[in-house]
PDB file of N, CA and C in Angstrom:
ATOM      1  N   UNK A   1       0.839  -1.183   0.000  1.00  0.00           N
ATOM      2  CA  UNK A   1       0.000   0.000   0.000  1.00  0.00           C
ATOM      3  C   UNK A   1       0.884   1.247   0.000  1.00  0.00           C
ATOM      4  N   UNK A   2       0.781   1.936  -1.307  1.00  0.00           N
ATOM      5  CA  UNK A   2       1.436   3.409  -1.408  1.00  0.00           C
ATOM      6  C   UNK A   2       1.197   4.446  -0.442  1.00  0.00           C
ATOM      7  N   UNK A   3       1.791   5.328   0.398  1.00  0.00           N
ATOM      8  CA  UNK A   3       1.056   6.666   0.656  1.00  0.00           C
ATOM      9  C   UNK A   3       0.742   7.367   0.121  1.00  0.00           C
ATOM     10  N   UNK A   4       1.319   7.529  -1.579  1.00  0.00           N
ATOM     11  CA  UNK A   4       0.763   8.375  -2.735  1.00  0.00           C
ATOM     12  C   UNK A   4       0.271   7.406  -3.618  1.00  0.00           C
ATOM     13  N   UNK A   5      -0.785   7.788  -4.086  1.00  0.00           N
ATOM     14  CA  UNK A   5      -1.195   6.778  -5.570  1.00  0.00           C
ATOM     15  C   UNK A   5       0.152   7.143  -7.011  1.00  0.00           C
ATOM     16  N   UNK A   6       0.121   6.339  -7.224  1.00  0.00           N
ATOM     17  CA  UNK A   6       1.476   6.518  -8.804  1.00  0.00           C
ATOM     18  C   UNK A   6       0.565   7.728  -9.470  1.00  0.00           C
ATOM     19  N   UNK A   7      -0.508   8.202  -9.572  1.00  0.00           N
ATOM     20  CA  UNK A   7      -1.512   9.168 -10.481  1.00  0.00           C
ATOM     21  C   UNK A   7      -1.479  10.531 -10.104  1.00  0.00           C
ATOM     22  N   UNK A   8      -0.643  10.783  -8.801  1.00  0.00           N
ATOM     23  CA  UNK A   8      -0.094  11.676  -8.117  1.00  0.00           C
ATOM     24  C   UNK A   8       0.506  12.143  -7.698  1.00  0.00           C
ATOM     25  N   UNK A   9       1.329  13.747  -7.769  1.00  0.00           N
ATOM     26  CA  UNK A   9       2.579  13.525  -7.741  1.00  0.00           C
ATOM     27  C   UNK A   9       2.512  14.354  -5.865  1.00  0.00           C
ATOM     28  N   UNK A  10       4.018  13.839  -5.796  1.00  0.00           N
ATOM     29  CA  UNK A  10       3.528  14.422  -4.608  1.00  0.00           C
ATOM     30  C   UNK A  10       3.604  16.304  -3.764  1.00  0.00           C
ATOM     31  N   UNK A  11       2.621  16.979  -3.522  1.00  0.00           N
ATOM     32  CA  UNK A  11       2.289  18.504  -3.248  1.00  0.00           C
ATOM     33  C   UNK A  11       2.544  18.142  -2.291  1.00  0.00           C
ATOM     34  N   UNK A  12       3.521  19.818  -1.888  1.00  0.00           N
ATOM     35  CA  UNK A  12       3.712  19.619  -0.450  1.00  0.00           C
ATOM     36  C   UNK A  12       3.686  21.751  -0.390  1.00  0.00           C
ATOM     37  N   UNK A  13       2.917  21.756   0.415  1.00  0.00           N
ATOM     38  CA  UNK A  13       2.591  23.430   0.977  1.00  0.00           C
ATOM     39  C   UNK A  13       3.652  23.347   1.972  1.00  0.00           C
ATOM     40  N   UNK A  14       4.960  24.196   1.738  1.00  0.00           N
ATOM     41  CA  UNK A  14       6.089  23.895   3.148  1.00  0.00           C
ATOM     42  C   UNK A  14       5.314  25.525   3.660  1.00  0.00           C
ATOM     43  N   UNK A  15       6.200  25.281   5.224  1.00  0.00           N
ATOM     44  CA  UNK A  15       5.528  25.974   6.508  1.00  0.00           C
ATOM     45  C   UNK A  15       5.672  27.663   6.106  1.00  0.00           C
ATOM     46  N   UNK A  16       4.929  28.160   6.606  1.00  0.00           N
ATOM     47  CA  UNK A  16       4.283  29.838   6.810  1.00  0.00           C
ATOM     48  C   UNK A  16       5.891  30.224   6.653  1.00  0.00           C
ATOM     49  N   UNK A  17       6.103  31.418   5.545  1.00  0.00           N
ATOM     50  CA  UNK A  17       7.406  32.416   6.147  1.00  0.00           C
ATOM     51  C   UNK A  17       6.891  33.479   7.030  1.00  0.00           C
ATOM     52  N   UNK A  18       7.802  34.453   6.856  1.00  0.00           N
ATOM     53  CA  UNK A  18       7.648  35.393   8.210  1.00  0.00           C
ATOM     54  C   UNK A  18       6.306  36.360   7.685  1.00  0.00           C
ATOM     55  N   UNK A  19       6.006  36.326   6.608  1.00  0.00           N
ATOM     56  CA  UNK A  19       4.533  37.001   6.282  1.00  0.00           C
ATOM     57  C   UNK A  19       3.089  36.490   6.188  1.00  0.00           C
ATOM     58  N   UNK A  20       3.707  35.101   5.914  1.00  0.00           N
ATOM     59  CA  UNK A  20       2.361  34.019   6.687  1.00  0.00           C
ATOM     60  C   UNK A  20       2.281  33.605   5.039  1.00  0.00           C
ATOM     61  N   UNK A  21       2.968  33.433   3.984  1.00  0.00           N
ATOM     62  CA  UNK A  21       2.884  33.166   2.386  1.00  0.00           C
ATOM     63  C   UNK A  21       3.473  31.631   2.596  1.00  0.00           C
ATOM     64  N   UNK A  22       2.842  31.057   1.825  1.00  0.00           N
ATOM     65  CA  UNK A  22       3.751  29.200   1.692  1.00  0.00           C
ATOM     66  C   UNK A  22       3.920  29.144   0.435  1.00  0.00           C
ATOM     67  N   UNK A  23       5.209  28.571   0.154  1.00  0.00           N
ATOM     68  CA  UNK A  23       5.739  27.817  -1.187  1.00  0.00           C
ATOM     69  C   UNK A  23       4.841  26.700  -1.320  1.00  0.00           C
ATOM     70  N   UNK A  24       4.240  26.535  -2.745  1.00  0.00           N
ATOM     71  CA  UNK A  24       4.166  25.259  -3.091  1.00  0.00           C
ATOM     72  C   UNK A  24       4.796  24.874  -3.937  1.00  0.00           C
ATOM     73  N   UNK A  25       5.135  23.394  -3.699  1.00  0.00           N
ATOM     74  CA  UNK A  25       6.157  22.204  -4.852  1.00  0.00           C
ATOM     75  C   UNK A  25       5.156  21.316  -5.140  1.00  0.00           C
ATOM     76  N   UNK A  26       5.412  20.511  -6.462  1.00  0.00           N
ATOM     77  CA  UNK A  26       5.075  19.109  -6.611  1.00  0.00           C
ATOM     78  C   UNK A  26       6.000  18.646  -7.129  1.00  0.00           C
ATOM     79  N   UNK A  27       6.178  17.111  -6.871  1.00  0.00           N
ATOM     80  CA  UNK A  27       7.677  16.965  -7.238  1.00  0.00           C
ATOM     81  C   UNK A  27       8.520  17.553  -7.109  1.00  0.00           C
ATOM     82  N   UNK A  28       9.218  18.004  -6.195  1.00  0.00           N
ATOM     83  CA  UNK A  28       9.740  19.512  -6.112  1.00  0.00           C
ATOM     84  C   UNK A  28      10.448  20.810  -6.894  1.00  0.00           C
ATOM     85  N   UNK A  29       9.066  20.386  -7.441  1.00  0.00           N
ATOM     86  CA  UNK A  29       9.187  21.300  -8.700  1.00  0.00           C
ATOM     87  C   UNK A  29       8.482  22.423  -7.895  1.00  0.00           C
ATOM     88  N   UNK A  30       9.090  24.312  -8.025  1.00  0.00           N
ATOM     89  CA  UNK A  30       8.145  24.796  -7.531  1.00  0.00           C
ATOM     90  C   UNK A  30       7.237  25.477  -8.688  1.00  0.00           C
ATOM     91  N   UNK A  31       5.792  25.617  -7.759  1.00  0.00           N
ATOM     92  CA  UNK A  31       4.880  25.659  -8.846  1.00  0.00           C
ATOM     93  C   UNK A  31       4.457  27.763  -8.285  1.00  0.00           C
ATOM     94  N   UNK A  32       4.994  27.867  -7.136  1.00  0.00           N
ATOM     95  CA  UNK A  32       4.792  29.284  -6.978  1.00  0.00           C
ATOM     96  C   UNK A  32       4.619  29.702  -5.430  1.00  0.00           C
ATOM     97  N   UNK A  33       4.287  30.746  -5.125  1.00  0.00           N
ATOM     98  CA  UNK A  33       3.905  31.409  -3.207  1.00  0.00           C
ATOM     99  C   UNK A  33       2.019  31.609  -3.228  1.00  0.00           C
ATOM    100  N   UNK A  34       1.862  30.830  -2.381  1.00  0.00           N
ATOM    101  CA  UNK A  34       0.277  30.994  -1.789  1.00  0.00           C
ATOM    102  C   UNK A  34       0.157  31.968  -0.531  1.00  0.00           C
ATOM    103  N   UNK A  35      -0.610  32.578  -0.764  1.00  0.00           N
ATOM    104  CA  UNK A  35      -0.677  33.636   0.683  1.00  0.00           C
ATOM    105  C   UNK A  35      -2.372  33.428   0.833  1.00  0.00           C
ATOM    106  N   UNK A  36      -2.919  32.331   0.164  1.00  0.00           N
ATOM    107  CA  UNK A  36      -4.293  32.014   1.260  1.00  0.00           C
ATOM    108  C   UNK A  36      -4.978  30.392   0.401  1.00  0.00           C
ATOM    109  N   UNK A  37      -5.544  29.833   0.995  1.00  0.00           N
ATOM    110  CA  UNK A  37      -5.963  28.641   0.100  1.00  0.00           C
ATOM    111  C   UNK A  37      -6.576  28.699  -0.885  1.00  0.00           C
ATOM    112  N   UNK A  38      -6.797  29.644  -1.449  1.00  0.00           N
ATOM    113  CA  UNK A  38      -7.508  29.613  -3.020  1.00  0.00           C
ATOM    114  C   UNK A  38      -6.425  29.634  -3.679  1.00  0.00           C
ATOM    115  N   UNK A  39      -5.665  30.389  -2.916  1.00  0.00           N
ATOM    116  CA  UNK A  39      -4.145  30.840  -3.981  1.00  0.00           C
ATOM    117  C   UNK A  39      -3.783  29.270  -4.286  1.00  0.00           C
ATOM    118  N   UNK A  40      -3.681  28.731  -3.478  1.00  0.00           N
ATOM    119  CA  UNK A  40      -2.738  26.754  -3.435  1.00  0.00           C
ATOM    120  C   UNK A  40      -3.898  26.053  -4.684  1.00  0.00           C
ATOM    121  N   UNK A  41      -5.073  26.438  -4.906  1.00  0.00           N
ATOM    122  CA  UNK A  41      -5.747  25.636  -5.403  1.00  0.00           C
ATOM    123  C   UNK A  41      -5.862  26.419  -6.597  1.00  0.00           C
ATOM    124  N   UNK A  42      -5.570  27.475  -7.041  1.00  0.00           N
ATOM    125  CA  UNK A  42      -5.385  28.409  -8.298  1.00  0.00           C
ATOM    126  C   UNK A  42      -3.483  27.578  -8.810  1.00  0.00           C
ATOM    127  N   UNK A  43      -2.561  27.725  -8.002  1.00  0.00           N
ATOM    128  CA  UNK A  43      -1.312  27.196  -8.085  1.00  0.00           C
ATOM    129  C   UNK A  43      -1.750  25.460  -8.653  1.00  0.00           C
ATOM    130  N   UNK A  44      -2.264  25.045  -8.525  1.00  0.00           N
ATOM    131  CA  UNK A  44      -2.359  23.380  -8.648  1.00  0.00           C
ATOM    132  C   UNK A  44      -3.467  23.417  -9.886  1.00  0.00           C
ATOM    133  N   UNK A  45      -4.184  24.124 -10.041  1.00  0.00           N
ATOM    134  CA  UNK A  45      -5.048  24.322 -11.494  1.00  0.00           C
ATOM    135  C   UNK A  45      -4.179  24.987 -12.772  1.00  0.00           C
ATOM    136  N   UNK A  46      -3.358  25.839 -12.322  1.00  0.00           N
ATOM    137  CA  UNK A  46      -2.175  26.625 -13.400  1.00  0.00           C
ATOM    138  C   UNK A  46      -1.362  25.139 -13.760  1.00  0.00           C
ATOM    139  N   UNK A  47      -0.700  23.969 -12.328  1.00  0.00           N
ATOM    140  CA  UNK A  47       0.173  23.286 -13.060  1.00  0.00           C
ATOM    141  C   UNK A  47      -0.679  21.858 -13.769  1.00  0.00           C
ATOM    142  N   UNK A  48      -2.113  22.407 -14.284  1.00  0.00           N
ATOM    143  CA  UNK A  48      -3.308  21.020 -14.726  1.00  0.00           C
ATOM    144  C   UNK A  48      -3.023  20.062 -13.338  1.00  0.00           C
ATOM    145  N   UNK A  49      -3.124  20.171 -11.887  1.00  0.00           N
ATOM    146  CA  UNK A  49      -3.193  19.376 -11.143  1.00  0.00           C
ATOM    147  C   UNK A  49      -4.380  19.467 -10.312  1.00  0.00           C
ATOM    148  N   UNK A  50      -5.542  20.438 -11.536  1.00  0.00           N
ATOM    149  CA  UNK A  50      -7.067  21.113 -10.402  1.00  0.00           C
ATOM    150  C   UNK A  50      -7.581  19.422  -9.789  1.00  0.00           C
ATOM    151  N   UNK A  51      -7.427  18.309 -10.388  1.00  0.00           N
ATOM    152  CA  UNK A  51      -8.503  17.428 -10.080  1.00  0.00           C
ATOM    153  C   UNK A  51      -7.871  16.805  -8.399  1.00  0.00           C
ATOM    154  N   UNK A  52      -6.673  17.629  -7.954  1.00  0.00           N
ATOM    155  CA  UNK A  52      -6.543  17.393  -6.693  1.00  0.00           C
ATOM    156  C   UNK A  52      -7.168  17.580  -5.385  1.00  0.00           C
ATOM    157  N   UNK A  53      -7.699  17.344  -4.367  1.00  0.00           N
ATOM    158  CA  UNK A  53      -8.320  17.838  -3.597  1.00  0.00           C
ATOM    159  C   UNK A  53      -7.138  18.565  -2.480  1.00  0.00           C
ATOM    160  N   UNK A  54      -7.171  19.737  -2.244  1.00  0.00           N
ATOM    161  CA  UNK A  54      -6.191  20.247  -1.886  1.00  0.00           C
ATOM    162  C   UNK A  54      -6.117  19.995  -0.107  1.00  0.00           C
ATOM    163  N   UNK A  55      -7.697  19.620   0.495  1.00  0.00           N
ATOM    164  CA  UNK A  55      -7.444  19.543   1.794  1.00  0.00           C
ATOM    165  C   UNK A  55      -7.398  17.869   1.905  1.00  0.00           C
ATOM    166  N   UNK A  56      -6.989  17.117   1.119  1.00  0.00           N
ATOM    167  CA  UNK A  56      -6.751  15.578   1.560  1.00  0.00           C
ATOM    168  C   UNK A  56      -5.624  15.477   1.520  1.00  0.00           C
ATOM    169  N   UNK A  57      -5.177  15.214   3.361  1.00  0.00           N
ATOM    170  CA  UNK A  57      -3.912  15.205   3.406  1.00  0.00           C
ATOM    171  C   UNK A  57      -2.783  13.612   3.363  1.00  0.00           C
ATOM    172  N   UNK A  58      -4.205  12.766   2.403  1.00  0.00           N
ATOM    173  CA  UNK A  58      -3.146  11.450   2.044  1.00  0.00           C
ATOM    174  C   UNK A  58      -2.026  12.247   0.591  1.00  0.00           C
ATOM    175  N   UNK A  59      -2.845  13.317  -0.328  1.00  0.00           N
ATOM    176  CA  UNK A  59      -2.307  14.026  -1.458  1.00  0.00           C
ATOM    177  C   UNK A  59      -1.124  14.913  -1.347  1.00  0.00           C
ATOM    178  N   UNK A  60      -1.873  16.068  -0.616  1.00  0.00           N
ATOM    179  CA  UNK A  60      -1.244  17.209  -0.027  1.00  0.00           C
ATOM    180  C   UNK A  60      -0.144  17.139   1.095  1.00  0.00           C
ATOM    181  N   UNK A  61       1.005  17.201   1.297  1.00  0.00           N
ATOM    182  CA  UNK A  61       1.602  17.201   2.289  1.00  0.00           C
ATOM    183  C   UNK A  61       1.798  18.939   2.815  1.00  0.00           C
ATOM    184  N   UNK A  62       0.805  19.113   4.456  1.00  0.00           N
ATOM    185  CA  UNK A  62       1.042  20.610   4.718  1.00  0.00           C
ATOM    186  C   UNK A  62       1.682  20.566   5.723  1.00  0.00           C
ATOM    187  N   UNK A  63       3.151  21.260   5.624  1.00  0.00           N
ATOM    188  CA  UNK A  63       4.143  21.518   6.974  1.00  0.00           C
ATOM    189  C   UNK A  63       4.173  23.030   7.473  1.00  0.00           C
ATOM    190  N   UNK A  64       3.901  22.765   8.980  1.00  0.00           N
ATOM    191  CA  UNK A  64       4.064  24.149   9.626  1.00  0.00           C
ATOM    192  C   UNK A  64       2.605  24.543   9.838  1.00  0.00           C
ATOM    193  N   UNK A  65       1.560  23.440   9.390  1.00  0.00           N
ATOM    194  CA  UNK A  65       0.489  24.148  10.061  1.00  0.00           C
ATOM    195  C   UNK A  65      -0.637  23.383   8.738  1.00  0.00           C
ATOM    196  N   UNK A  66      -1.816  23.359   8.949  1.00  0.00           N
ATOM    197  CA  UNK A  66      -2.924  22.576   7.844  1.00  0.00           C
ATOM    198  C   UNK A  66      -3.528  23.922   6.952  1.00  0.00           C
ATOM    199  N   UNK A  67      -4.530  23.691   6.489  1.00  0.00           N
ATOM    200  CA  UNK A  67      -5.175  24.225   5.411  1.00  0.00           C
ATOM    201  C   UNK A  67      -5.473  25.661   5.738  1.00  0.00           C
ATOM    202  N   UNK A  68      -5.916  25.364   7.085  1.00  0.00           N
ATOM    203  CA  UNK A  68      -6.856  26.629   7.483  1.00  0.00           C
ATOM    204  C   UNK A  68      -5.260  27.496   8.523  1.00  0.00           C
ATOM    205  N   UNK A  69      -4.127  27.451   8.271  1.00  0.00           N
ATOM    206  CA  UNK A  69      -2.967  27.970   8.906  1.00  0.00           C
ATOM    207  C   UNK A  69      -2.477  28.899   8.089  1.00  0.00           C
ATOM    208  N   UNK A  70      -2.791  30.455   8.111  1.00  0.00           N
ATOM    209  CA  UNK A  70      -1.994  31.537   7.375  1.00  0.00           C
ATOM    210  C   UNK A  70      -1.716  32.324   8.302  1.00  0.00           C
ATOM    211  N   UNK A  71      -0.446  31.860   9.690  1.00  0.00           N
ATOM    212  CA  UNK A  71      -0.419  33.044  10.574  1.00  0.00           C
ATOM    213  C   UNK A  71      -0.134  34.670  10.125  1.00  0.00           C
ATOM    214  N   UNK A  72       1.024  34.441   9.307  1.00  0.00           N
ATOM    215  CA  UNK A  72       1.369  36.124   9.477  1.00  0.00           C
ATOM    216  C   UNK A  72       0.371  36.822   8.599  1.00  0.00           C
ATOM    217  N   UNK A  73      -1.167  36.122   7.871  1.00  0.00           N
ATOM    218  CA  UNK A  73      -2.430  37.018   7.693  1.00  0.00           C
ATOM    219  C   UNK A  73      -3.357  37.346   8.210  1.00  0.00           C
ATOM    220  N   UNK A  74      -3.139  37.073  10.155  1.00  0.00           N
ATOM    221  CA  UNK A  74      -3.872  37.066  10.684  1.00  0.00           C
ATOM    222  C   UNK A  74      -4.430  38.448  11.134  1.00  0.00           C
ATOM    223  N   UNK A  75      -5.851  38.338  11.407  1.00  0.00           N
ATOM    224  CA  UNK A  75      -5.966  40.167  11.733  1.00  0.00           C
ATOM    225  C   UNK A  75      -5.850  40.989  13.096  1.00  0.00           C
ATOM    226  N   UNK A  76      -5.176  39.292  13.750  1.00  0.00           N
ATOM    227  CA  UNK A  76      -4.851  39.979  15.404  1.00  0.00           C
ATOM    228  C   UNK A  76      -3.274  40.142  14.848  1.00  0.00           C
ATOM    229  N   UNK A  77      -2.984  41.525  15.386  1.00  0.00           N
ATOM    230  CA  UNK A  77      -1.599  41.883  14.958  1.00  0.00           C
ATOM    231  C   UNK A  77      -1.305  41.979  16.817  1.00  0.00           C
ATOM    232  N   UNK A  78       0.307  40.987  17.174  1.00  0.00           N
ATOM    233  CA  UNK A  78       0.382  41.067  18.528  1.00  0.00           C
ATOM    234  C   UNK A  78       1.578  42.220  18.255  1.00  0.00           C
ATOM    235  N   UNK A  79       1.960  42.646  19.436  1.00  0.00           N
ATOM    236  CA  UNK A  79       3.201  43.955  19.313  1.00  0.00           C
ATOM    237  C   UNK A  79       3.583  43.559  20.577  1.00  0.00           C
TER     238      UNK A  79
END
């Protein structure tokens, strides 16, 4: 039993930089910077990979935090 199906390559959203934007790769190929989840699912439709489901995380590998994680866009600003 694979953790990726062979029909998929493998996406990985690496963790928040200091503005709260994530790189995405597939294959680590990069495909561009997401600064909110439409952006990751606009990024994966640009590389023909729309038929992915972006919050199944047998597909998606998300480090530094899951789907719903964009700290540095948050609108509590701490000081």
């Amino acid at each position: 039993m694979a953790a990726h199906p062979a029909q998929h390559p493998h996406v990985v959203v690496h963790s928040p930089a200091l503005d709260g934007s994530r790189r995405v790769t597939a294959n680590d190929e990069n495909l561009g910077v997401a600064s909110h989840l439409d952006d990751v699912v606009e990024l994966l439709r640009l590389a023909d990979l729309d038929r992915i489901e972006v919050e199944d995380e047998d597909i998606v590998e998300w480090q530094g935090g899951g789907p719903d994680d964009w700290p540095g866009l948050s609108e509590h600003i701490e000081r």
